[in-house]
PDB file of N, CA and C in Angstrom:
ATOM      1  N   UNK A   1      -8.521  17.118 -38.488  1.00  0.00           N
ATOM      2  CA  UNK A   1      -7.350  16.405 -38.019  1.00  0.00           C
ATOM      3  C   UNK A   1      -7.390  14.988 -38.566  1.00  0.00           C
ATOM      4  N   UNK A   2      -6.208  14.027 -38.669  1.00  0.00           N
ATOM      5  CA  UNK A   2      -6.341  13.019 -38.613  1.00  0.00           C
ATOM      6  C   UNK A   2      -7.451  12.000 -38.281  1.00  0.00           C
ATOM      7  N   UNK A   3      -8.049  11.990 -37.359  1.00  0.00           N
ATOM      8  CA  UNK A   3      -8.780  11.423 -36.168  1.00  0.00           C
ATOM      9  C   UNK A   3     -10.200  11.678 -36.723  1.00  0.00           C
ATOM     10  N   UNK A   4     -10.352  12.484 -37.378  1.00  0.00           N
ATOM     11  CA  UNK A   4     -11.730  13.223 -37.857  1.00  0.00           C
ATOM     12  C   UNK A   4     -12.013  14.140 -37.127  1.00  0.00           C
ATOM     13  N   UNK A   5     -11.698  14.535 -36.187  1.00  0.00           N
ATOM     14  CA  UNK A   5     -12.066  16.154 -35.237  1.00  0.00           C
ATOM     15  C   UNK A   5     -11.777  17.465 -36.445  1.00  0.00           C
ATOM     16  N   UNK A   6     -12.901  17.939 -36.312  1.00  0.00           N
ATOM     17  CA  UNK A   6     -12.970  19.110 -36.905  1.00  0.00           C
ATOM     18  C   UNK A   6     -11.875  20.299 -35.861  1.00  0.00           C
ATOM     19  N   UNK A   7     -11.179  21.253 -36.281  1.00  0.00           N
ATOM     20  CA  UNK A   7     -10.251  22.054 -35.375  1.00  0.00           C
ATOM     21  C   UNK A   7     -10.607  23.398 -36.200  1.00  0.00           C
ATOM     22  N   UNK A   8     -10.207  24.629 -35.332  1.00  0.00           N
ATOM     23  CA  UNK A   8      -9.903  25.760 -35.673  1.00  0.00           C
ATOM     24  C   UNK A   8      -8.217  26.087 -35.696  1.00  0.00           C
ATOM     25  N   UNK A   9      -7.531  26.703 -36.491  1.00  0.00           N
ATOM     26  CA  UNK A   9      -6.243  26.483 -36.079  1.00  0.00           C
ATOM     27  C   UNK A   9      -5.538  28.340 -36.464  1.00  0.00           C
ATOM     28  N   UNK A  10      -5.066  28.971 -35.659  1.00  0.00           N
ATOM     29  CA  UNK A  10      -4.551  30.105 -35.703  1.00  0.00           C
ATOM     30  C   UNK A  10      -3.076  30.210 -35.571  1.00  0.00           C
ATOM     31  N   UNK A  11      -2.749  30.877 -37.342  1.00  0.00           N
ATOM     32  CA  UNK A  11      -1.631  31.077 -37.563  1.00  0.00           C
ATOM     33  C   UNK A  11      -0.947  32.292 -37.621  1.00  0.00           C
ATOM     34  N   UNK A  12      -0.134  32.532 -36.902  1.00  0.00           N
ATOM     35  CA  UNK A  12       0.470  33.717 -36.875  1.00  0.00           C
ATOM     36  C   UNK A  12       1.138  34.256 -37.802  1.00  0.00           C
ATOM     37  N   UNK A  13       0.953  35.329 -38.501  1.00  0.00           N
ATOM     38  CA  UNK A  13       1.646  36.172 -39.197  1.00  0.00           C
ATOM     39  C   UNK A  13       3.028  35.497 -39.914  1.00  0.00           C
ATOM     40  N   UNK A  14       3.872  35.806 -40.633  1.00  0.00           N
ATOM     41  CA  UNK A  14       5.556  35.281 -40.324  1.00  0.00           C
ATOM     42  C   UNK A  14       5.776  36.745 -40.862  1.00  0.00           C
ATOM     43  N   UNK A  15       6.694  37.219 -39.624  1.00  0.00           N
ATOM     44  CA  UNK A  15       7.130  38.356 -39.611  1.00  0.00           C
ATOM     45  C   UNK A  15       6.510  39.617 -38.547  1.00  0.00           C
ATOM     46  N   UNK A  16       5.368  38.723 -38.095  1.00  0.00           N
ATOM     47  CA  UNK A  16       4.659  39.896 -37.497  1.00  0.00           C
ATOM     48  C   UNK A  16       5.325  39.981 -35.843  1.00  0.00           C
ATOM     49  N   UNK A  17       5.977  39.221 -35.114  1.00  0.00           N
ATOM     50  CA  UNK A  17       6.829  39.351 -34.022  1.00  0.00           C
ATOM     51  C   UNK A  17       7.927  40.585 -34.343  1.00  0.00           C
ATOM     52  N   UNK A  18       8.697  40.216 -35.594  1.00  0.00           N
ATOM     53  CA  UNK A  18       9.530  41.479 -35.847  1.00  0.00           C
ATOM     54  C   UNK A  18       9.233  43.003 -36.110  1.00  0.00           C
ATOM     55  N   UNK A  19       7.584  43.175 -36.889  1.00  0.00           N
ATOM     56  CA  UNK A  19       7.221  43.775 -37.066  1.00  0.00           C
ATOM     57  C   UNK A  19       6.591  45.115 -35.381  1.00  0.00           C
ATOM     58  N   UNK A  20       6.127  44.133 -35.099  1.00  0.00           N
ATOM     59  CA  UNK A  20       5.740  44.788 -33.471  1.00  0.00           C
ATOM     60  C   UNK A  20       6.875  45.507 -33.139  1.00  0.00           C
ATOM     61  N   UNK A  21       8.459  45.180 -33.289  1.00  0.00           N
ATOM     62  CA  UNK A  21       9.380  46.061 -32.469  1.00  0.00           C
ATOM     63  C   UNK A  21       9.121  47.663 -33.086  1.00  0.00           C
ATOM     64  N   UNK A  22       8.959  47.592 -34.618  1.00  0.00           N
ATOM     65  CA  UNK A  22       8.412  49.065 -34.557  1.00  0.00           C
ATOM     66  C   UNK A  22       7.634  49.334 -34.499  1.00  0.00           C
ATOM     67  N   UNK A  23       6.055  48.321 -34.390  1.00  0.00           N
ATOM     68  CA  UNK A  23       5.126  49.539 -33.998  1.00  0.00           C
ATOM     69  C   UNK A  23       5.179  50.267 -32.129  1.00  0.00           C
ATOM     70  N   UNK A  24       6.351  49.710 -31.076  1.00  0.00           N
ATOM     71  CA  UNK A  24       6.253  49.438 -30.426  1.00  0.00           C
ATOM     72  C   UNK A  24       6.937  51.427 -29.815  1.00  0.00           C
ATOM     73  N   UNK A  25       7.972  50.515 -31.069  1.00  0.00           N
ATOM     74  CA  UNK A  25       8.930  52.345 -31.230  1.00  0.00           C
ATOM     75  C   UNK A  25       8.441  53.254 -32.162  1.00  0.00           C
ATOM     76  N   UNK A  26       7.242  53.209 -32.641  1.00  0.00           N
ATOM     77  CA  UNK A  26       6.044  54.323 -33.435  1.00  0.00           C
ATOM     78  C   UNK A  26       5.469  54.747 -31.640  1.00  0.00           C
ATOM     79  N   UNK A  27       4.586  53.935 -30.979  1.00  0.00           N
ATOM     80  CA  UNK A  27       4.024  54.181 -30.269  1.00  0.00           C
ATOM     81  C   UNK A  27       5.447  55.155 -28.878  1.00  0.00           C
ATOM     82  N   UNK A  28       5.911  54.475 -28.904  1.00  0.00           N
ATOM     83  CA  UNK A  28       6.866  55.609 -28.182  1.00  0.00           C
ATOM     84  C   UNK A  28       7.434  56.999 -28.525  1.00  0.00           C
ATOM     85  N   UNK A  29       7.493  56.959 -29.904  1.00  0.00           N
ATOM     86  CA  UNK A  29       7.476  58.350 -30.343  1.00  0.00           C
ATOM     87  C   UNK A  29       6.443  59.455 -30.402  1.00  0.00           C
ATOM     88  N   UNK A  30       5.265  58.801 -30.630  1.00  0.00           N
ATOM     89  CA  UNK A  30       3.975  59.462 -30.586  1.00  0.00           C
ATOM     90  C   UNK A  30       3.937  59.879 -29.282  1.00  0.00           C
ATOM     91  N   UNK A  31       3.878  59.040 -28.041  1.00  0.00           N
ATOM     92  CA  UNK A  31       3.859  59.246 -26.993  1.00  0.00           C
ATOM     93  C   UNK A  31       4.567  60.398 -26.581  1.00  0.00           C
ATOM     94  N   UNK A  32       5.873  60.764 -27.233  1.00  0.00           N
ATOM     95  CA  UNK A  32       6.743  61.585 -26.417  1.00  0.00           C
ATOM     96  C   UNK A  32       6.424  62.826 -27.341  1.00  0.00           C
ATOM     97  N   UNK A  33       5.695  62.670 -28.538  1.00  0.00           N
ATOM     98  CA  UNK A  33       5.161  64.253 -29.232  1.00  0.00           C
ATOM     99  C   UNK A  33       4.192  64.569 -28.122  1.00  0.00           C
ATOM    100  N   UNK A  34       3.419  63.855 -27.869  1.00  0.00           N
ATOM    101  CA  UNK A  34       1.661  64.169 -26.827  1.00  0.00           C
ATOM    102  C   UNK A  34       2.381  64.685 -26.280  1.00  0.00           C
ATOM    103  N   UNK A  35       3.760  64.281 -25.150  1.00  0.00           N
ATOM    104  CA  UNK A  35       4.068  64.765 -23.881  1.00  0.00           C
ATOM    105  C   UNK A  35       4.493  65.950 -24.415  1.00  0.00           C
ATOM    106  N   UNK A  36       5.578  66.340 -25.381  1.00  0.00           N
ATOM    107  CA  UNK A  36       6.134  67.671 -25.468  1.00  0.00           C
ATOM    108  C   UNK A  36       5.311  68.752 -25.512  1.00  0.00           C
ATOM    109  N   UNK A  37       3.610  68.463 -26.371  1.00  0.00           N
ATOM    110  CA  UNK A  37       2.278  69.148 -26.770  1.00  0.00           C
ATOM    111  C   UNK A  37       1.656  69.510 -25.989  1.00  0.00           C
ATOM    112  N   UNK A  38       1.129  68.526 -25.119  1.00  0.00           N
ATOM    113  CA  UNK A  38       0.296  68.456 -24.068  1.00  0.00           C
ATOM    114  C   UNK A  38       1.178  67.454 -22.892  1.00  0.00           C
ATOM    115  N   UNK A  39       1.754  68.693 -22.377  1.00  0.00           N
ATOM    116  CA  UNK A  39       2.723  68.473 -20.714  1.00  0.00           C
ATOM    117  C   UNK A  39       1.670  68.045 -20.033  1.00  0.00           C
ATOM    118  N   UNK A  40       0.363  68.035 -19.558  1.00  0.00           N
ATOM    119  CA  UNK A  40      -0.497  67.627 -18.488  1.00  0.00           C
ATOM    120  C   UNK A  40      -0.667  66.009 -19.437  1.00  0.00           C
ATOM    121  N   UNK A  41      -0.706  65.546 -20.401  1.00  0.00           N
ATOM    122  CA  UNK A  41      -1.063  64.603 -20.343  1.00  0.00           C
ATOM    123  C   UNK A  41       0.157  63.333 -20.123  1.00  0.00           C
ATOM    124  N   UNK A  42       0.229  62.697 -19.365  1.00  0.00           N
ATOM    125  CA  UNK A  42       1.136  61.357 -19.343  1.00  0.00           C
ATOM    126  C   UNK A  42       0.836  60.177 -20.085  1.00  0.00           C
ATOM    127  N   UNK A  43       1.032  59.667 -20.529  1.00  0.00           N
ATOM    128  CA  UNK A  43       1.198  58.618 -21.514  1.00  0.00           C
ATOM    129  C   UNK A  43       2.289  57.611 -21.776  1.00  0.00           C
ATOM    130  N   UNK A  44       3.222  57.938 -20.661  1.00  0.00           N
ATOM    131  CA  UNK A  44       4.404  57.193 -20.827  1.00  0.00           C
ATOM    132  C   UNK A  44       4.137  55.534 -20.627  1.00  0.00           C
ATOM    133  N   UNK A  45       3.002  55.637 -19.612  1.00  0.00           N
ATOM    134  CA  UNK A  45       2.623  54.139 -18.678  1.00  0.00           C
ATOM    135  C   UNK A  45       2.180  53.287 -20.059  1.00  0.00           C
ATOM    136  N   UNK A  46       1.279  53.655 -21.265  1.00  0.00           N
ATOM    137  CA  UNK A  46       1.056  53.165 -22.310  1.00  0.00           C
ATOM    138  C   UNK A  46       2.075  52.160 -22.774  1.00  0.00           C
ATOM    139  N   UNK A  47       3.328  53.184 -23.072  1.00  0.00           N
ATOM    140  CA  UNK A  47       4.628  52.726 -23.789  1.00  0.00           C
ATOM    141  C   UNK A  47       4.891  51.303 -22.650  1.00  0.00           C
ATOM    142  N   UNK A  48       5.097  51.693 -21.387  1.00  0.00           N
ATOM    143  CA  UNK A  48       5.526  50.313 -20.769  1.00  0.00           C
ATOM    144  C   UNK A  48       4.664  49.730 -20.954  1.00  0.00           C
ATOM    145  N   UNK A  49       3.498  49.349 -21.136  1.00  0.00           N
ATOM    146  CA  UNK A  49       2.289  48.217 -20.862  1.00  0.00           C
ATOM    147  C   UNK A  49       2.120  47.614 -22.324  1.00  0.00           C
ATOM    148  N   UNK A  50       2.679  48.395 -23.428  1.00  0.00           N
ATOM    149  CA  UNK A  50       2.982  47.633 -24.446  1.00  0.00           C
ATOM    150  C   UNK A  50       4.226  46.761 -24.639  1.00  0.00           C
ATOM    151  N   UNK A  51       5.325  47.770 -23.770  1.00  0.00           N
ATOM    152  CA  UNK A  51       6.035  46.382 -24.178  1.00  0.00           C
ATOM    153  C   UNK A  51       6.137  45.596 -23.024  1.00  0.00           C
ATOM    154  N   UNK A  52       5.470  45.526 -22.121  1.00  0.00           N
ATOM    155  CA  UNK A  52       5.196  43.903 -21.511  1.00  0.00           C
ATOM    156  C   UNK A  52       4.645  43.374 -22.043  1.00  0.00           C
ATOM    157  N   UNK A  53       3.300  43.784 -22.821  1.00  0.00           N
ATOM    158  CA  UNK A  53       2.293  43.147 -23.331  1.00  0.00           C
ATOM    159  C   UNK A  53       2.450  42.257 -24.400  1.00  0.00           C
ATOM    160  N   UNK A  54       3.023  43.176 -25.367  1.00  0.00           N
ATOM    161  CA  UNK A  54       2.645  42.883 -26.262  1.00  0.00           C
ATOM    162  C   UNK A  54       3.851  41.503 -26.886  1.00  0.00           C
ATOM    163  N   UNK A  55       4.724  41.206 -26.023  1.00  0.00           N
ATOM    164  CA  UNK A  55       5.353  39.760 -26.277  1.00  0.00           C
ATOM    165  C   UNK A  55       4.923  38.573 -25.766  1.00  0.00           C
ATOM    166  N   UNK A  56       3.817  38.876 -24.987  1.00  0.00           N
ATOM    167  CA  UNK A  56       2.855  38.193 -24.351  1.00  0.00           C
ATOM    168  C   UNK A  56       1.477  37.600 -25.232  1.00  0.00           C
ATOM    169  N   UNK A  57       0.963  38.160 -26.056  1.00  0.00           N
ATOM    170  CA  UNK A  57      -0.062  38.539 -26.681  1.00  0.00           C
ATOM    171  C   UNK A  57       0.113  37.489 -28.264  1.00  0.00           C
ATOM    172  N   UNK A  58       1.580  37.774 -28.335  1.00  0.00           N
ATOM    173  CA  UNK A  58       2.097  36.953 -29.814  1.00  0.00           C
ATOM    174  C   UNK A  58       2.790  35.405 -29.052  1.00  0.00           C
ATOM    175  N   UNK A  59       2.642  34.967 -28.321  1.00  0.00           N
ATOM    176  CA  UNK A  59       3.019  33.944 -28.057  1.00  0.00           C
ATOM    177  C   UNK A  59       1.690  33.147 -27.262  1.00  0.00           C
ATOM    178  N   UNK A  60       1.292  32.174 -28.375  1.00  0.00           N
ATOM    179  CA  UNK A  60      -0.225  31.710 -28.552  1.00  0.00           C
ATOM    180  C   UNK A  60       0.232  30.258 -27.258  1.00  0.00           C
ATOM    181  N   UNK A  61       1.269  29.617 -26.965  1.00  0.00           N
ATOM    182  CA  UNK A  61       0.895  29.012 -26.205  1.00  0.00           C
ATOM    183  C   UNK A  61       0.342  29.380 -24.742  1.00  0.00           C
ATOM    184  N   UNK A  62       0.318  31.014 -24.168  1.00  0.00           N
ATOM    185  CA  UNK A  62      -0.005  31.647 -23.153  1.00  0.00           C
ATOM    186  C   UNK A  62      -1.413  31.406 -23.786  1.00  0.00           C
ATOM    187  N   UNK A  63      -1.613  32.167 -24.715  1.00  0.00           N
ATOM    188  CA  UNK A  63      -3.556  31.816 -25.316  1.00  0.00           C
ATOM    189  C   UNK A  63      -3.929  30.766 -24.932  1.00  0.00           C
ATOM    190  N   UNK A  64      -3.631  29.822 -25.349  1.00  0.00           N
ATOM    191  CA  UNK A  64      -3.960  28.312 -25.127  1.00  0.00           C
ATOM    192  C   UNK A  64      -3.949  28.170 -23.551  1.00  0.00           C
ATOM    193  N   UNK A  65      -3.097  28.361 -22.533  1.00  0.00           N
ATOM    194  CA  UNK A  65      -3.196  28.266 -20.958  1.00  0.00           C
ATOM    195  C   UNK A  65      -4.560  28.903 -20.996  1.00  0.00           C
ATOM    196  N   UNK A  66      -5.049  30.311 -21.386  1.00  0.00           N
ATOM    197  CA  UNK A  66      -5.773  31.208 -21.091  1.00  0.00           C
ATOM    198  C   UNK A  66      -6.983  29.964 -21.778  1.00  0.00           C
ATOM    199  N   UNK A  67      -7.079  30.159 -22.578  1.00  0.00           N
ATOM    200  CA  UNK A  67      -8.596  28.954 -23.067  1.00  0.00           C
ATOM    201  C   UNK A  67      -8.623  27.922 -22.514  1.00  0.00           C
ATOM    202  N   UNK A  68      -7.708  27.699 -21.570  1.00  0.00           N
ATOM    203  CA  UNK A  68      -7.706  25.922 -20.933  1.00  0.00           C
ATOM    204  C   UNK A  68      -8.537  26.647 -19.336  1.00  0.00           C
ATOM    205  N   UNK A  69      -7.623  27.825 -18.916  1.00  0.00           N
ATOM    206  CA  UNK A  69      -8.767  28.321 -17.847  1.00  0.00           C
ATOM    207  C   UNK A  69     -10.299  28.453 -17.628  1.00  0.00           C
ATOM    208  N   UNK A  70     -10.158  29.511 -19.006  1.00  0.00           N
ATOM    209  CA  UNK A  70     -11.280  29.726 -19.273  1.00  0.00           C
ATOM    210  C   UNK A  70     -12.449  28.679 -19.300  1.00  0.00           C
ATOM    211  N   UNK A  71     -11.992  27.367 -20.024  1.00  0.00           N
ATOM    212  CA  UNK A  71     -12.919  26.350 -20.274  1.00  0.00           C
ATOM    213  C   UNK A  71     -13.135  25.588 -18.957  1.00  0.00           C
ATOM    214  N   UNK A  72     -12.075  25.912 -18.129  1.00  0.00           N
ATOM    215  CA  UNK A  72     -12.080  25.014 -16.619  1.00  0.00           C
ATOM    216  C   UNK A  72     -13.474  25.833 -15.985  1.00  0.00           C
ATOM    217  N   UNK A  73     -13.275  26.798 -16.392  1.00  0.00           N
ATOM    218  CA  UNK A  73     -14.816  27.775 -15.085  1.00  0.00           C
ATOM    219  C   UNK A  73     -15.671  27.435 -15.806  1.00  0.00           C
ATOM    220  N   UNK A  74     -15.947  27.439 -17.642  1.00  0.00           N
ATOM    221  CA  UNK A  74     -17.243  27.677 -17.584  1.00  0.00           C
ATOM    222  C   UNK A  74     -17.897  26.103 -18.397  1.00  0.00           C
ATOM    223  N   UNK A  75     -16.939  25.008 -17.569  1.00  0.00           N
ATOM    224  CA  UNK A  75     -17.389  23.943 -18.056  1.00  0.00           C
ATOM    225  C   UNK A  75     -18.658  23.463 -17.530  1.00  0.00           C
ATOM    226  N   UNK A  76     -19.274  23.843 -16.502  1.00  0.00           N
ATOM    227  CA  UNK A  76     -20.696  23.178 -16.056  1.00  0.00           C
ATOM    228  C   UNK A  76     -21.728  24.036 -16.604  1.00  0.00           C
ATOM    229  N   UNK A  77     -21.079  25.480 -17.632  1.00  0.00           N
ATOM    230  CA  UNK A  77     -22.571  26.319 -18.035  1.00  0.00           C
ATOM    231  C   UNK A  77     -23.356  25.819 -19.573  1.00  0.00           C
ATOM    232  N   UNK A  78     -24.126  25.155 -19.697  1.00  0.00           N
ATOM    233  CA  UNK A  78     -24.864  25.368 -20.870  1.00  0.00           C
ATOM    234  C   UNK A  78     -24.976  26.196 -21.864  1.00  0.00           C
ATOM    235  N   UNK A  79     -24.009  27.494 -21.277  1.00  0.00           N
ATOM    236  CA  UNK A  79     -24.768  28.706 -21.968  1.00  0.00           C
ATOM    237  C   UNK A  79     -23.210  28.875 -22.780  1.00  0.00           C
ATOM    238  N   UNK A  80     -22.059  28.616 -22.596  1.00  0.00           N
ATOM    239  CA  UNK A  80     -20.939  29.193 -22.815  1.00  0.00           C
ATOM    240  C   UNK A  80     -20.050  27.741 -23.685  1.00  0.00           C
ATOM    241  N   UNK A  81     -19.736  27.775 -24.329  1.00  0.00           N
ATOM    242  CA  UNK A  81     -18.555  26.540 -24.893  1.00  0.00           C
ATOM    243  C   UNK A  81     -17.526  27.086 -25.447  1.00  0.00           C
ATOM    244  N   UNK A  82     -16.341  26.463 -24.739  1.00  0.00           N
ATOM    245  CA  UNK A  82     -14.939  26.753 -24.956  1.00  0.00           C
ATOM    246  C   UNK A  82     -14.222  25.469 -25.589  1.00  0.00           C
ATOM    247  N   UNK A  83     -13.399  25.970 -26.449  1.00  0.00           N
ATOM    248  CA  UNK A  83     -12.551  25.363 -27.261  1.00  0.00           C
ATOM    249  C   UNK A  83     -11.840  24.656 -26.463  1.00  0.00           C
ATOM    250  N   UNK A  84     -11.410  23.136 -26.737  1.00  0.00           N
ATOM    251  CA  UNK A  84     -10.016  22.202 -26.391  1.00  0.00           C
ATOM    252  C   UNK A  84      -8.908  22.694 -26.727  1.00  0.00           C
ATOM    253  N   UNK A  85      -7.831  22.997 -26.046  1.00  0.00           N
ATOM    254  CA  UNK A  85      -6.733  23.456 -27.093  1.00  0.00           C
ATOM    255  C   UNK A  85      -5.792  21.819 -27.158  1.00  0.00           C
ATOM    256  N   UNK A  86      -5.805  21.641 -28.235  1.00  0.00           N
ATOM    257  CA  UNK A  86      -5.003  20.383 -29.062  1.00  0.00           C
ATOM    258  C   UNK A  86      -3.863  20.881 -28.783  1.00  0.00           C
ATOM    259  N   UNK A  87      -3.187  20.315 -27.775  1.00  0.00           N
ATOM    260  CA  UNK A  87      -1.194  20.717 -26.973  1.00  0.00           C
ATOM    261  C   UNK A  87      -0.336  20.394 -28.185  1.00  0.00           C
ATOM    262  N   UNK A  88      -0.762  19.074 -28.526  1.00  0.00           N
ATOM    263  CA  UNK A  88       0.796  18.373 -29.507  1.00  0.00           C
ATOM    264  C   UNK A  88       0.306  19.448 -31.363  1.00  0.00           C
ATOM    265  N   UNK A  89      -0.195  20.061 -31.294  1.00  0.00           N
ATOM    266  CA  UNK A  89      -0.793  20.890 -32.276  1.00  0.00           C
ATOM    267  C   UNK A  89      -0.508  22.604 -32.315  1.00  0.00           C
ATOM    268  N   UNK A  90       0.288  23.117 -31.077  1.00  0.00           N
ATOM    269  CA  UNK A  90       0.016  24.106 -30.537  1.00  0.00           C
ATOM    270  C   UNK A  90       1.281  24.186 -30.501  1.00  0.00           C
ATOM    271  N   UNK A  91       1.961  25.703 -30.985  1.00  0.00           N
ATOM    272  CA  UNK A  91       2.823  26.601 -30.360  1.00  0.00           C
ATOM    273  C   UNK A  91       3.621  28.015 -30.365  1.00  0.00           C
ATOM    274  N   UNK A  92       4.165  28.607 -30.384  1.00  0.00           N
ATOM    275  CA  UNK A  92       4.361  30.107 -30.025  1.00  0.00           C
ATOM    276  C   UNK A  92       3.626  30.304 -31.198  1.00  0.00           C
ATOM    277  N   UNK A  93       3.489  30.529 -32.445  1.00  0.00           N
ATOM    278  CA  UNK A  93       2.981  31.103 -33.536  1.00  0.00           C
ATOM    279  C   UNK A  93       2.078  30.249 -34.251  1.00  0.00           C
ATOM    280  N   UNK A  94       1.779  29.005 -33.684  1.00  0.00           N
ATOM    281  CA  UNK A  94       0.114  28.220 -33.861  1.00  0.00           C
ATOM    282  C   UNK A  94      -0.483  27.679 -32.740  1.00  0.00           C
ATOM    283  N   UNK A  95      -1.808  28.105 -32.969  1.00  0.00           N
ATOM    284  CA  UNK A  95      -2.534  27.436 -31.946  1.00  0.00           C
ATOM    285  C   UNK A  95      -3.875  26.625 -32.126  1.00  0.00           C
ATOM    286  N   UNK A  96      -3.934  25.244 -32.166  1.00  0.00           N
ATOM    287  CA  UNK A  96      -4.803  24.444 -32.399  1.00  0.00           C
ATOM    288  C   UNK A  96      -5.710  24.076 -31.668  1.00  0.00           C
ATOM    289  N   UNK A  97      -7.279  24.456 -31.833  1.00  0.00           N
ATOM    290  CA  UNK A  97      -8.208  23.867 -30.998  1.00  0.00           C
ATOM    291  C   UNK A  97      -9.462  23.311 -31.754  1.00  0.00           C
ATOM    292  N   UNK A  98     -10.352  22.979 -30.657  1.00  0.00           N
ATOM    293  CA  UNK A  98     -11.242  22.014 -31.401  1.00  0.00           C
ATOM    294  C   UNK A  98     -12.237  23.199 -31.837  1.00  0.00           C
ATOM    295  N   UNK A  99     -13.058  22.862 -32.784  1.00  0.00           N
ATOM    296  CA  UNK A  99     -13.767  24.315 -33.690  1.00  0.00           C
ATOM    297  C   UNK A  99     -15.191  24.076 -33.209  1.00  0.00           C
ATOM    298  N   UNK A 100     -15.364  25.157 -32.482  1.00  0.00           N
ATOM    299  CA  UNK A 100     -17.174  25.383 -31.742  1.00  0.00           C
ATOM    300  C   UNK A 100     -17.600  26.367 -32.667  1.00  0.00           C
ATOM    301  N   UNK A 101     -18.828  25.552 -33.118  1.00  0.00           N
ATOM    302  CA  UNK A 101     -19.591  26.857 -33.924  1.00  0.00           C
ATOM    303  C   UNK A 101     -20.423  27.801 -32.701  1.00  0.00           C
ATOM    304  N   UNK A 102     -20.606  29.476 -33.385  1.00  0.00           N
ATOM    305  CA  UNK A 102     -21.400  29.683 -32.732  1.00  0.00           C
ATOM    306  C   UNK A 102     -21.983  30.990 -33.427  1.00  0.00           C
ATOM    307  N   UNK A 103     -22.163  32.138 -32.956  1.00  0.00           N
ATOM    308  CA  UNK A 103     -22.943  33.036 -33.567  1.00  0.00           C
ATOM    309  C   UNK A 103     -22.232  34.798 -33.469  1.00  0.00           C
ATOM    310  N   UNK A 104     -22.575  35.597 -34.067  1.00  0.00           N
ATOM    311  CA  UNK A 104     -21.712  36.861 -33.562  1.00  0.00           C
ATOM    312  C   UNK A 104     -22.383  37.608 -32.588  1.00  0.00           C
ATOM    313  N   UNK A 105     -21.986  38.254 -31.708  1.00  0.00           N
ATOM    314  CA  UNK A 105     -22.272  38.667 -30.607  1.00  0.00           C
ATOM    315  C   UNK A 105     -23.330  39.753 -31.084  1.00  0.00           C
ATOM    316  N   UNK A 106     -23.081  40.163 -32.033  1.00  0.00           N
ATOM    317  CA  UNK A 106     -24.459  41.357 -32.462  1.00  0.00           C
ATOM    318  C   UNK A 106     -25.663  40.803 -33.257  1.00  0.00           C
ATOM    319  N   UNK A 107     -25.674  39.552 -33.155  1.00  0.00           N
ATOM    320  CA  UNK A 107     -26.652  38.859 -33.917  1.00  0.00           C
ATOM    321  C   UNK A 107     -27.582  38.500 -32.573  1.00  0.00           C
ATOM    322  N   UNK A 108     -28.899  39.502 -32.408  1.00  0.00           N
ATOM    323  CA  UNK A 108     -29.418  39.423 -31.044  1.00  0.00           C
ATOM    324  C   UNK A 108     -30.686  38.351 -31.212  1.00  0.00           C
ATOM    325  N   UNK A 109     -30.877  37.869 -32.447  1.00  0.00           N
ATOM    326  CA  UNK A 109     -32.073  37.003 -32.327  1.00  0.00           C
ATOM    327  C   UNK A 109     -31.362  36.020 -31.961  1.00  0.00           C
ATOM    328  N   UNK A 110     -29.824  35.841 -32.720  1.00  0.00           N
ATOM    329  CA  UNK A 110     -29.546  34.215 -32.510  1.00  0.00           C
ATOM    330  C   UNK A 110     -28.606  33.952 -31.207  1.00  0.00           C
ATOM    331  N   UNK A 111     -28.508  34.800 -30.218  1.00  0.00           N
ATOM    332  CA  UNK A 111     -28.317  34.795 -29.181  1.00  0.00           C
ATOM    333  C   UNK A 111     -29.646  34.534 -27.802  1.00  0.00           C
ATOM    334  N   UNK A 112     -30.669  34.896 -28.558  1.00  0.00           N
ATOM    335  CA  UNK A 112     -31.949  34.669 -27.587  1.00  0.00           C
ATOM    336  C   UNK A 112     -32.142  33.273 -27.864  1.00  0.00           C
TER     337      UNK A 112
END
């Protein structure tokens, strides 16, 4: 940034909001082959929980609330560090925070 803060910054797709409406109506079609195939199985609840979801999911300033929580609980642990989310940097399709290094979760030495 300006300031010298190092940031991580996540950019969304362009196009990928529009794109979701069909995978949204792929997943509803599939859904309704399973049902015609296999009558015992339901799958319809899928189809709704995507599309609540998934306009939820592409709109990064909800992310950013969610990492501002997140960092509120686990601000007294030593063990955990959460990103700042940078507000005047941040919105539906970017989201700017401050950049914590750390390690991948399957990397078990450098987690001990």
């Amino acid at each position: 940034m300006l300031d010298g803060r190092q940031v991580a910054v996540k950019v969304q797709h362009a196009g990928l909001r529009e794109r979701s409406v069909v995978d949204v109506m792929t997943i509803d079609l599939l859904v309704g082959i399973v049902r015609r195939v296999f009558p015992r199985f339901e799958y319809s609840w899928l189809v709704d929980e995507v599309k609540r979801n998934l306009p939820r999911e592409l709109d990064f300033r909800l992310e950013a609330l969610n990492i501002e929580s997140f960092r509120r609980r686990f601000e007294a642990s030593a063990q955990v560090a959460a990103p700042v989310v940078v507000p005047e940097y941040t919105a539906r399709r970017v989201l700017t925070m401050s950049f914590e290094p750390g390690v991948y979760v399957d990397d078990l030495q450098a987690l001990q």
